[in-house]
Protein backbone atom coordinates (compact mmCIF):
# COMPACT_ATOMS: atom_id res chain seq x y z
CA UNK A 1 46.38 60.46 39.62
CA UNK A 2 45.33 60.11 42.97
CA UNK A 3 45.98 63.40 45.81
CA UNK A 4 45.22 63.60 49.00
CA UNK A 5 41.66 64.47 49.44
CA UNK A 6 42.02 67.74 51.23
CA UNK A 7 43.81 68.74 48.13
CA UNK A 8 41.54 67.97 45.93
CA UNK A 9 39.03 69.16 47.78
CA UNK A 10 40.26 72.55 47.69
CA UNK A 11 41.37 72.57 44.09
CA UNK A 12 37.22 71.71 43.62
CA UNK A 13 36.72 75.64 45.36
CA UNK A 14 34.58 74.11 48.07
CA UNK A 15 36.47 75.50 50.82
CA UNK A 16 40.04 75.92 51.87
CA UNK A 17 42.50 72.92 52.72
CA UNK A 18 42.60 73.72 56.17
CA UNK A 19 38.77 73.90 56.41
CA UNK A 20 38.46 70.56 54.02
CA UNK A 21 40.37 68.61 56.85
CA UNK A 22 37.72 69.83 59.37
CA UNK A 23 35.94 68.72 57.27
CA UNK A 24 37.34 65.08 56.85
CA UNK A 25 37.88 64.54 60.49
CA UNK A 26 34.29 65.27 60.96
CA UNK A 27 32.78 62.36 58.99
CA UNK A 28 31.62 64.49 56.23
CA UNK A 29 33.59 63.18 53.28
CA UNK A 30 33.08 59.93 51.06
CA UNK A 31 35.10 58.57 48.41
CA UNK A 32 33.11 56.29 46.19
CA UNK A 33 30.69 55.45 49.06
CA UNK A 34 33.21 54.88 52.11
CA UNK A 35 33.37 57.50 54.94
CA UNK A 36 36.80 58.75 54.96
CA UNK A 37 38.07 60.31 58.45
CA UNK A 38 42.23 60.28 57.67
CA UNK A 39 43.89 62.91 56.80
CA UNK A 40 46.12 61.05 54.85
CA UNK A 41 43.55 59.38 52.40
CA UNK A 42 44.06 60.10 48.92
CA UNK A 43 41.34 59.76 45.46
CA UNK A 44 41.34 60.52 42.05
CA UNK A 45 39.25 62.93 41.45
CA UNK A 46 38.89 61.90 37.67
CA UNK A 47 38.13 58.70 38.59
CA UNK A 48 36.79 58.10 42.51
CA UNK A 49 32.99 59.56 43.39
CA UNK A 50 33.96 61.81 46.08
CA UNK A 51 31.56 63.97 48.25
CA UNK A 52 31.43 66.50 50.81
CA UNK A 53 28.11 66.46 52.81
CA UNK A 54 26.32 64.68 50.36
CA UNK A 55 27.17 66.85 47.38
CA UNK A 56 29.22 64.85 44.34
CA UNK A 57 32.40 67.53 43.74
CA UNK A 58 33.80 68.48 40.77
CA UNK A 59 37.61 69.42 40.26
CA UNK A 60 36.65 71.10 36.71
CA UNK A 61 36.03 74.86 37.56
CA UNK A 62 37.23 78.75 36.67
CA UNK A 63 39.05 80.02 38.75
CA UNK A 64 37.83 83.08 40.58
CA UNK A 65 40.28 85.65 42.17
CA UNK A 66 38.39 89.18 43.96
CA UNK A 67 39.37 91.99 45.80
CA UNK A 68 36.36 93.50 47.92
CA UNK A 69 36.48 96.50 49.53
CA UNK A 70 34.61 95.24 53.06
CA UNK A 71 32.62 97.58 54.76
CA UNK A 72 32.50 97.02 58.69
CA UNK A 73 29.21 95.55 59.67
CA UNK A 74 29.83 92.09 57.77
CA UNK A 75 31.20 88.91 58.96
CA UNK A 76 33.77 87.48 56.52
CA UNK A 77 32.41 83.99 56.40
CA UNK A 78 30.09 82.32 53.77
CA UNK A 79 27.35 82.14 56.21
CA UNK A 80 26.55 83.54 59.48
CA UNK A 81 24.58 81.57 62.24
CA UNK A 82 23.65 84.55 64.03
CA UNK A 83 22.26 86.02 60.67
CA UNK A 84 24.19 88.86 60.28
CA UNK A 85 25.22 90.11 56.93
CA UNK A 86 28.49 87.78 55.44
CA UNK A 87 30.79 89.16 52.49
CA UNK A 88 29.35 86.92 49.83
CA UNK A 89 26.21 89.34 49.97
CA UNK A 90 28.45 91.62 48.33
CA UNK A 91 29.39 89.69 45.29
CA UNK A 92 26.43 89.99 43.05
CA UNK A 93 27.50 89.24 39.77
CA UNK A 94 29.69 85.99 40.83
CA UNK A 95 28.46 82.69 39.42
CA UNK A 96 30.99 80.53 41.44
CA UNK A 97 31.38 79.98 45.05
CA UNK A 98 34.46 81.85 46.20
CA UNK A 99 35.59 81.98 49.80
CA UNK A 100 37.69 84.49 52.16
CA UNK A 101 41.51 84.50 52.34
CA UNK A 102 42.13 85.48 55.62
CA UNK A 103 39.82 87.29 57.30
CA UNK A 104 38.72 90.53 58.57
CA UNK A 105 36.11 91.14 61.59
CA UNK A 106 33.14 92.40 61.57
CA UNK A 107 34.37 96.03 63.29
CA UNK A 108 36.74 96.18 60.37
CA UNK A 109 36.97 97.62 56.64
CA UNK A 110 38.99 97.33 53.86
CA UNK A 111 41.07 94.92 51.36
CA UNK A 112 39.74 91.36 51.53
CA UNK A 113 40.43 88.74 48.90
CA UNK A 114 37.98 85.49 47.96
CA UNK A 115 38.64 83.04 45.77
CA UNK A 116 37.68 79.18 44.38
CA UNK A 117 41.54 78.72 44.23
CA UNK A 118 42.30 76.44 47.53
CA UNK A 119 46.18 76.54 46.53
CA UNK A 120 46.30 80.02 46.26
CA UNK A 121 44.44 80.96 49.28
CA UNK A 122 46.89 78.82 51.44
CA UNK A 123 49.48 79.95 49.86
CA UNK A 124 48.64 83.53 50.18
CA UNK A 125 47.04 83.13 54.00
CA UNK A 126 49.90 80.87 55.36
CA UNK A 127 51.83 82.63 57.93
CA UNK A 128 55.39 81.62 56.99
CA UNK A 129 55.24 83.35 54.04
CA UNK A 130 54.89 87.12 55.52
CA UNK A 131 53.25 88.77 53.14
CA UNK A 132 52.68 92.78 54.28
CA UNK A 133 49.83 93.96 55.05
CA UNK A 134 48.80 97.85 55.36
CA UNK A 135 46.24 99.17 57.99
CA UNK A 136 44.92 102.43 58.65
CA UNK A 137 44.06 102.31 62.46
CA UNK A 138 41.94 105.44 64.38
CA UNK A 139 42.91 105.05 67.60
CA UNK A 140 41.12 107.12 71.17
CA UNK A 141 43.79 109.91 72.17
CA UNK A 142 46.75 111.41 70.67
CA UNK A 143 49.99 109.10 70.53
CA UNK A 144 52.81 110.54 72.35
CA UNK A 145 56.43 109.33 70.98
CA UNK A 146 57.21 107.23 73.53
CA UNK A 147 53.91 105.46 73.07
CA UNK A 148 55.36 104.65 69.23
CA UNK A 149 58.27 103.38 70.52
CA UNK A 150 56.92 101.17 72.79
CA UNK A 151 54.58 99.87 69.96
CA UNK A 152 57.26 99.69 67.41
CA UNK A 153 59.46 97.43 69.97
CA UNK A 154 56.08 94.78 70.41
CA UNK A 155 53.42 94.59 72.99
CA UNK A 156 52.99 90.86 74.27
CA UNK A 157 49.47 89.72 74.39
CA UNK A 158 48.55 86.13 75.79
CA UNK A 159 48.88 84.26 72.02
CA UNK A 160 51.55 86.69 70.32
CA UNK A 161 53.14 89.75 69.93
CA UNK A 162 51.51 92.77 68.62
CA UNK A 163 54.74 94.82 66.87
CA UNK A 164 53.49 96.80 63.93
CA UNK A 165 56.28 97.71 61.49
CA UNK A 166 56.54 101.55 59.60
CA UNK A 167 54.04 102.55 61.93
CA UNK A 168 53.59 106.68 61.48
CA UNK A 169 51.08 109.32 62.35
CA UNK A 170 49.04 110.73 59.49
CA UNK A 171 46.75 113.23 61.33
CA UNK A 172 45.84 114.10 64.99
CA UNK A 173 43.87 116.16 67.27
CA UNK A 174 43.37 115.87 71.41
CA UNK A 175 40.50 113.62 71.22
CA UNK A 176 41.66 111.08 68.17
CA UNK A 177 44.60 109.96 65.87
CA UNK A 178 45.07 108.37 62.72
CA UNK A 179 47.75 105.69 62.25
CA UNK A 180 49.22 103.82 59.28
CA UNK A 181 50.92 100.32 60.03
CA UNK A 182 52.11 97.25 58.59
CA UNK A 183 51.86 94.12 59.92
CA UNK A 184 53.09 90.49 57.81
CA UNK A 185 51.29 87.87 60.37
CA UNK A 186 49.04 88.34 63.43
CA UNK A 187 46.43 86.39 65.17
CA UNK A 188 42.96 87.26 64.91
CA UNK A 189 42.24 91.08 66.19
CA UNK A 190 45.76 91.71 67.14
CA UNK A 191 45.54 95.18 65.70
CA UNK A 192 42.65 95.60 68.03
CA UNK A 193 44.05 93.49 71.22
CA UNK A 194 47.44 95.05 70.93
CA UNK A 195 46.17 98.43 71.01
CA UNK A 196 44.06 97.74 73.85
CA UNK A 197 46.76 96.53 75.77
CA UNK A 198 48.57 99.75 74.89
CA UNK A 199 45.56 101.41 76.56
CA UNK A 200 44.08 102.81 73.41
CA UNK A 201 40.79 101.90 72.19
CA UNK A 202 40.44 101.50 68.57
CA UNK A 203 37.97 103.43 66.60
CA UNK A 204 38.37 102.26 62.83
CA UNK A 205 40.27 99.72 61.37
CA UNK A 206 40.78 99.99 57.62
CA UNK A 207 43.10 97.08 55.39
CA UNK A 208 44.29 98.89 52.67
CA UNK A 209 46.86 96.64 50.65
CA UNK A 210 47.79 92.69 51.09
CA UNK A 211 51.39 92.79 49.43
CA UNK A 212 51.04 94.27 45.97
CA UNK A 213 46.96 94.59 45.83
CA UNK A 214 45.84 97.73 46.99
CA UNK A 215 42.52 99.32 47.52
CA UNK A 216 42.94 102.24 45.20
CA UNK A 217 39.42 103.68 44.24
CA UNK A 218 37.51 100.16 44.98
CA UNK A 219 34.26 101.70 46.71
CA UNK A 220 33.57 100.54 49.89
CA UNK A 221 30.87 97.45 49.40
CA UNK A 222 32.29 96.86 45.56
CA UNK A 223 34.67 94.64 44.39
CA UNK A 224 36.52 93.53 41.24
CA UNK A 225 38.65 91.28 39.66
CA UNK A 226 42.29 90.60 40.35
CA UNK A 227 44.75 90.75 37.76
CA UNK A 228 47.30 88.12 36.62
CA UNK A 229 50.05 91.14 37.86
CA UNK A 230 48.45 90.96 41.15
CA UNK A 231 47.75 87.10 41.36
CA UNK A 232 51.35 86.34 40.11
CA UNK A 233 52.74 89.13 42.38
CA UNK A 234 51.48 87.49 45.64
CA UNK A 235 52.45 83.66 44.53
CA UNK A 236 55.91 85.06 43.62
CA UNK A 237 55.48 86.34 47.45
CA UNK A 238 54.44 83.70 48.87
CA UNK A 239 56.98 81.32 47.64
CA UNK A 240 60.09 84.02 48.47
């Protein structure tokens, strides 16, 4: 049966759907020999030869679903050009290549999900489908009330809007503050950029649920498998 190619390439766990039609635009997939640049090109993966830089892909897989518990210090990215330490150097133990859904930057901690599961991760990454997100945010200062309010109604940045929802004060002193918030889409570093705009500098940025999954006692730098609770949880959430 033939599928369009970024499909299949993502069913294959090379890389996510989105990425795969980078990917085809560039010049870097072939389907039985032929260049293909169109997004719109479709193969049968049981029957076409199709490649992606060179390398003959394979639709018949396990698939892999993690939680890791990121510590800051590593870019969430399968490799780094600038060297730096990625989140697949934390997965010893996995035999198949698994890739972030979502992200979270290198200043930043907490719940992060990889998987060989294209389907899922665009279903669980795509921004229409709003699925919550908890943060634990240290911020410079002490938040006055009518600072919350003022986040709690938005702050517009240049892309977006930075409006946190349930956002509460868990502890405090004059020179710091600790702050829980959820947030169900955002552009990349809003948490960071909206504060800033605020006028408050962020210290630590921890992720500590995406919908149902939660950290709970994951160590920071370990990870483990999800299970079919959690993985049918956030499809059921993603297709609400």
């Amino acid at each position: 049966m033939k599928e369009r190619l970024q499909k299949i390439i993502s069913a294959a766990g090379i890389t996510s759907r989105r990425h795969a039609e980078t990917l085809i635009i560039a010049g870097r997939v072939s389907v039985n020999g032929v260049v293909i640049k169109e997004l719109g090109a479709k193969a049968d993966a049981a029957k076409d030869v199709i490649r992606v830089e060179g390398k003959v892909i394979s639709v018949e897989k396990n698939n892999f679903y993690i939680a890791l518990n990121k510590p800051a210090g590593y870019v969430t990215t399968l490799s780094d050009p600038q060297k730096r330490p990625t989140v697949v150097d934390l997965l010893a133990g996995v035999s198949e290549r698994v890739y972030p859904v979502g992200r979270l930057d290198y200043d930043s901690a907490g719940l992060l999900l990889l998987t060989n599961d294209g389907d899922f991760a665009q279903k669980v990454q795509h921004p229409r489908f709003q699925i919550p997100k908890v943060y634990r945010v240290k911020i410079q200062g002490r938040l006055s009330k009518e600072e919350l309010k003022k986040l709690s109604k938005g702050i517009k940045l240049p892309d977006s809007i930075f409006k946190p929802e349930n956002i509460q004060i868990e502890k405090f002193n004059e020179r710091s503050c600790w702050l829980r918030l959820t947030l169900k889409e955002g552009k990349n570093r809003i948490i960071r950029r909206g504060f800033e705009a605020a006028g408050r500098r962020v210290g630590r940025l921890v992720r500590e649920s995406i919908g149902t999954v939660a950290l709970g006692s994951l160590k920071e730098g370990s990870w483990r498998n999800l299970t079919k609770k959690e993985i049918t949880s956030l499809l059921n959430s993603a297709l609400a």
